[in-house]
Protein backbone atom coordinates (compact mmCIF):
# COMPACT_ATOMS: atom_id res chain seq x y z
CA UNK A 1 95.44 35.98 152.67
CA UNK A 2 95.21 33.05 154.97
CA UNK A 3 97.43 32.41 157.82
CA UNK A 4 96.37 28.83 158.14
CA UNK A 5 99.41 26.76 157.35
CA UNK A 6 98.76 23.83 155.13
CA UNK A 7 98.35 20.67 157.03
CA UNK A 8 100.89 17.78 156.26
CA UNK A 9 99.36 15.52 153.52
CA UNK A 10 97.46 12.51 155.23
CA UNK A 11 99.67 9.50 155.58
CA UNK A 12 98.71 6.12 154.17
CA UNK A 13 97.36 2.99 156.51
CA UNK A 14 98.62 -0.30 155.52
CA UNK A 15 97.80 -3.70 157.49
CA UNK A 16 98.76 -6.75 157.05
CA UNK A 17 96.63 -9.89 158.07
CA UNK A 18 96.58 -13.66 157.80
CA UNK A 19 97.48 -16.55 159.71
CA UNK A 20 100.30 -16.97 162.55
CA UNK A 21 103.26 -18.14 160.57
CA UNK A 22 102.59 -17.03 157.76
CA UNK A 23 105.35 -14.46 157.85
CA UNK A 24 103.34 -11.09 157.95
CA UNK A 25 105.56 -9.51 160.47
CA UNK A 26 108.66 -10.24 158.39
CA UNK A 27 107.00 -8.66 155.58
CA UNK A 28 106.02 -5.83 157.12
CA UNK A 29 109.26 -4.76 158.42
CA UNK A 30 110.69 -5.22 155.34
CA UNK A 31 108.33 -3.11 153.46
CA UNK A 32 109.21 -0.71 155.99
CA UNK A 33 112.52 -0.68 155.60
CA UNK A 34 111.71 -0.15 151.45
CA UNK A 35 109.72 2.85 152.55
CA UNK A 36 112.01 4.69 154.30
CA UNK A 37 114.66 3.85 151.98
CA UNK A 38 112.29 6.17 149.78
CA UNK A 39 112.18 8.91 152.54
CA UNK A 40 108.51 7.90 153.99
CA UNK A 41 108.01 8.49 157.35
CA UNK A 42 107.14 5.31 158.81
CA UNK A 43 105.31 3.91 161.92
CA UNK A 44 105.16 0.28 162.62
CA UNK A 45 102.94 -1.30 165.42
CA UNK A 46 100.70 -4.20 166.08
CA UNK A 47 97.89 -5.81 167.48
CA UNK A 48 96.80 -6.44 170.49
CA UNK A 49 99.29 -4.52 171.69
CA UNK A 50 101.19 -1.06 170.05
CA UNK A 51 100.78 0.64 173.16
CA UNK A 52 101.22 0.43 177.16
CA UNK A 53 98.07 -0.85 177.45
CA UNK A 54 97.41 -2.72 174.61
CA UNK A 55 100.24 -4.49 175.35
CA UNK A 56 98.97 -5.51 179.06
CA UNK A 57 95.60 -6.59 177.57
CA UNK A 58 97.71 -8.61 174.45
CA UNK A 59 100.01 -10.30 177.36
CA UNK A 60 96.06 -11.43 178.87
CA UNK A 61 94.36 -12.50 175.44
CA UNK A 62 97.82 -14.78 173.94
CA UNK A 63 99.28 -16.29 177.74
CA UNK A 64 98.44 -19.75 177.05
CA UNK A 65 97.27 -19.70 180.97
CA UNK A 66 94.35 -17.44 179.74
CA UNK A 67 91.73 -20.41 180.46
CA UNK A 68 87.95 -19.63 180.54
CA UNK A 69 88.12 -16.46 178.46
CA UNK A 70 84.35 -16.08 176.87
CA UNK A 71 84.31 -15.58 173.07
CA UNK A 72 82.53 -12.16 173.40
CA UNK A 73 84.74 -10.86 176.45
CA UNK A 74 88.23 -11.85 174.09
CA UNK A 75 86.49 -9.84 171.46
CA UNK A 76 85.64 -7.00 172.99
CA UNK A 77 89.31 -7.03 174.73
CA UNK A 78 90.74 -6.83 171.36
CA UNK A 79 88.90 -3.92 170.33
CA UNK A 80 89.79 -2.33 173.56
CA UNK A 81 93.26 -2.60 172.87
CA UNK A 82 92.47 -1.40 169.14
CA UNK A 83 90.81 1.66 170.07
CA UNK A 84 93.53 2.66 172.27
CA UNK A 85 96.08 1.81 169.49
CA UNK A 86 93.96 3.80 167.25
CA UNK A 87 94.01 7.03 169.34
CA UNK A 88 96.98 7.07 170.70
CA UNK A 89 99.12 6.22 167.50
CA UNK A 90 97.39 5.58 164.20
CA UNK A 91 95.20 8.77 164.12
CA UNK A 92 98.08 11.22 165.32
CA UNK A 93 100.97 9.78 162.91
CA UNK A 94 98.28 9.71 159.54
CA UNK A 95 97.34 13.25 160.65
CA UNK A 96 100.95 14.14 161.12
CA UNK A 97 101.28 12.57 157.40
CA UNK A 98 103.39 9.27 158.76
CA UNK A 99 102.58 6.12 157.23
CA UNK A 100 100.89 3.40 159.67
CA UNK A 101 101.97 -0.23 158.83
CA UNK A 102 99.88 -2.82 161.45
CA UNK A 103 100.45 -5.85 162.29
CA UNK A 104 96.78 -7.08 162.34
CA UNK A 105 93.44 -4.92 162.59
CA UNK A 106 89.79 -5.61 162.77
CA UNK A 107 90.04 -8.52 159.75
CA UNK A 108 91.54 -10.35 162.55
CA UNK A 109 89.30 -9.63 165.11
CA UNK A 110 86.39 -11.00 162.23
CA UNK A 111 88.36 -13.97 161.25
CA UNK A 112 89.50 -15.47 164.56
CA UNK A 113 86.49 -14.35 166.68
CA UNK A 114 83.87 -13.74 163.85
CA UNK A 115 84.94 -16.74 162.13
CA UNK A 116 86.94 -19.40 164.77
CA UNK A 117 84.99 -18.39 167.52
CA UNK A 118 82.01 -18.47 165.28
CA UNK A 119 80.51 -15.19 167.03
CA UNK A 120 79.51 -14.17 162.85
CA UNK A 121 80.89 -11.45 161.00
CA UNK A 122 77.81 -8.57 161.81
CA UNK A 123 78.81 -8.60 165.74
CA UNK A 124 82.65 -7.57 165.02
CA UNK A 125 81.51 -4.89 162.48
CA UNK A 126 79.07 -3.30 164.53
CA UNK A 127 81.31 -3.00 167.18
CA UNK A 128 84.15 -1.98 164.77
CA UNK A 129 81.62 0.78 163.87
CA UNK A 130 80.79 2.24 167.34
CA UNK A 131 84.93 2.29 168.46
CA UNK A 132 86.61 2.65 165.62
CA UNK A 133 84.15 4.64 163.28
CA UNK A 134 85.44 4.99 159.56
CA UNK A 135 88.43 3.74 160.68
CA UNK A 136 90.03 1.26 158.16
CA UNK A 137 93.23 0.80 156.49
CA UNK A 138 93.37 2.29 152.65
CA UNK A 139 95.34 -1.25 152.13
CA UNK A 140 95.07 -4.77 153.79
CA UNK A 141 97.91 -7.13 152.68
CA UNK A 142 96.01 -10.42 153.25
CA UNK A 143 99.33 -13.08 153.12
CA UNK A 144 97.60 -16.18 151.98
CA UNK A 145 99.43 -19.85 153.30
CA UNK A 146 98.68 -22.86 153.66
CA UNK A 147 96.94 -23.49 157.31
CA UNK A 148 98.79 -26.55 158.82
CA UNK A 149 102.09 -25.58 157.86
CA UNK A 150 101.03 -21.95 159.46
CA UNK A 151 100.11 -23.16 162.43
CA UNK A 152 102.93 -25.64 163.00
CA UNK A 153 105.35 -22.73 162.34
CA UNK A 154 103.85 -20.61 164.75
CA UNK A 155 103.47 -23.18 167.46
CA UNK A 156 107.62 -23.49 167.04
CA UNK A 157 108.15 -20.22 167.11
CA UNK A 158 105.82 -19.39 170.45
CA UNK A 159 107.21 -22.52 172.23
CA UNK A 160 110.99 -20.85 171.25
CA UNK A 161 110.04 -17.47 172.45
CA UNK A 162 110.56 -16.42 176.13
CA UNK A 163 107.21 -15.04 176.39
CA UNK A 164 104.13 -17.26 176.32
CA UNK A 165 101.69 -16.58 173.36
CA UNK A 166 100.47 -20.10 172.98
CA UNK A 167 96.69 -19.33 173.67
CA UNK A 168 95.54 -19.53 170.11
CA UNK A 169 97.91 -22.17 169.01
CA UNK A 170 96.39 -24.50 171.45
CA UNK A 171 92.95 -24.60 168.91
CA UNK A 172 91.64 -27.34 166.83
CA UNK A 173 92.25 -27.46 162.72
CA UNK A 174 88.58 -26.92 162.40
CA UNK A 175 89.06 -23.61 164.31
CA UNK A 176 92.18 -22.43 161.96
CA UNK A 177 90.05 -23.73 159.02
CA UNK A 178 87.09 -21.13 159.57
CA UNK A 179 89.62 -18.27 160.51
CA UNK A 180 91.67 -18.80 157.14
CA UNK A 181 88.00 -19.24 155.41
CA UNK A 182 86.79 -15.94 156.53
CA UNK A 183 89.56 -14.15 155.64
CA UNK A 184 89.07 -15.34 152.40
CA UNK A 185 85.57 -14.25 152.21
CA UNK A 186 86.67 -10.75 153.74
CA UNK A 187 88.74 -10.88 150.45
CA UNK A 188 86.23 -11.40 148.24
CA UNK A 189 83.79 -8.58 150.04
CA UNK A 190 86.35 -6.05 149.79
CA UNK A 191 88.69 -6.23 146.73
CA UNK A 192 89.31 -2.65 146.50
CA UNK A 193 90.79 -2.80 149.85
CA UNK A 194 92.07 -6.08 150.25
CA UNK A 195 95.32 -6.97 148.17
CA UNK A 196 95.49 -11.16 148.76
CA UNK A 197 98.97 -12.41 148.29
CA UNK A 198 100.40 -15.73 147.81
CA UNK A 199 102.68 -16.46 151.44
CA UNK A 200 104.42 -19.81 150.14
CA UNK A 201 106.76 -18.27 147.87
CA UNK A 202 110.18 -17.47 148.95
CA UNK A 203 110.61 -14.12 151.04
CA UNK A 204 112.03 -12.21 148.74
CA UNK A 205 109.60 -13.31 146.02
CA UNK A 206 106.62 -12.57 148.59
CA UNK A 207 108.51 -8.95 149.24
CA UNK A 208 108.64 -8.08 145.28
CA UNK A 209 104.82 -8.81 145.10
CA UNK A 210 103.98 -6.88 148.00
CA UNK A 211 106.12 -3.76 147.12
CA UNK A 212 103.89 -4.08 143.86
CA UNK A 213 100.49 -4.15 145.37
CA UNK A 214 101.68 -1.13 147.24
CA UNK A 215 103.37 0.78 144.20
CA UNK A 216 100.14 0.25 142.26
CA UNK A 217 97.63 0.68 144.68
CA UNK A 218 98.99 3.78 147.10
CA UNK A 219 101.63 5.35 144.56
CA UNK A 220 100.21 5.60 141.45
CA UNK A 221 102.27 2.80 139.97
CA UNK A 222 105.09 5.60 139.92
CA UNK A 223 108.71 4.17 140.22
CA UNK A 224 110.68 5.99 142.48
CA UNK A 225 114.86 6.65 142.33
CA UNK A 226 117.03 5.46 144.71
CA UNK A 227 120.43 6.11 145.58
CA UNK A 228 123.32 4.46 143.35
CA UNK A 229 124.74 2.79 146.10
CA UNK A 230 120.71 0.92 146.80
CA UNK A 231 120.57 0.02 143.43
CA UNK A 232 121.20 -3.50 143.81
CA UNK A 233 118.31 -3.56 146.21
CA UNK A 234 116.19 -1.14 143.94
CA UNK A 235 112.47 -2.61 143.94
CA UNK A 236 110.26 0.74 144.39
């Protein structure tokens, strides 16, 4: 007989990517909330940023009085904060068997500096490989919108918020153009990965679509049974 104790059952990795304003991080906390509804342990976090120190390098890369930042220095800032996020909170909680939902990941880091910055897609996924290794989400919820009304939305909400985060909001069309293009073609590279879902709709609409994705892709398509009292909110 063994006295090895069987290890918790690897928790899932979910991302979710796509332009500022397109309502990702309202989505994601809502599929949160659906999760643990079910009884899934649930870690949310973003990028830059999920930890101490992400979150001091985040507060340099977004402050609108970052001026002067060199392409390759902002990219390799964003995978320092992603490696730290990565060790310090999405390897233990998987291991632990805790689902990890992100608010952004390396697609990101590919479509604003790969693609906006125009740096190419080969630099970010080499260095993806030497600091983050096999590292990758087993689903990427890719919330598709329509760029200018993105972009105005997000410049509303930074100029609303009491912390500046204006850095990126400051670029051209032309630079939001190539970052929404090359998420598109990260799409198309990895399908099996990459779940792309129409952002326009209404929230809720957007939610029901997502909690599909996710029901087929990470559950098995298996519906799950909730509480009476949910029932009127019953969508896993």
């Amino acid at each position: 007989m063994t006295s090895v104790a069987k290890r918790a059952q690897r928790g899932k990795f979910i991302s979710f990517e796509g332009l500022d304003g397109c309502g990702k991080s309202t989505q994601l906390e809502k599929l949160a909330a659906a999760l643990r509804r079910q009884g899934v342990e649930v870690v949310t976090t973003r990028e830059p940023g999920g930890t101490a120190i992400g979150e001091r390098i985040r507060a340099v890369l977004l402050d609108s009085r970052t001026a002067g930042l060199e392409p390759h220095a902002e990219m390799a800032l964003m995978f320092a904060s992603r490696a730290q996020l990565i060790a310090e909170v999405i390897l233990p909680a998987l291991e632990a068997g805790t689902w990890v939902l992100c608010d952004r990941f390396t697609d990101s880091t590919e479509a604003y500096q790969g693609g906006g910055r125009q740096l190419g897609s080969d630099a970010v996924l080499r260095l993806h490989e030497l600091l983050c290794g096999r590292m990758w989400p087993d689903l990427t919820i890719l919330m598709d919108s329509e760029v200018s009304s993105s972009v105005k939305r997000a410049r509303r909400r930074n100029r609303a918020a009491e912390q500046d985060e204006n850095r990126f909001e400051k670029e051209s069309s032309a630079f939001f153009d190539r970052v929404h293009e090359t998420f598109l073609q990260i799409a198309r590279r990895a399908p099996q990965r990459v779940a792309l879902v129409d952002a326009r709709p209404p929230i809720e609409k957007v939610h029901e679509e997502i909690l599909r994705v996710v029901r087929e892709r990470l559950m098995g398509g298996q519906t799950l049974i909730k509480p009476k009292e949910e029932a009127d909110n019953a969508l896993f």
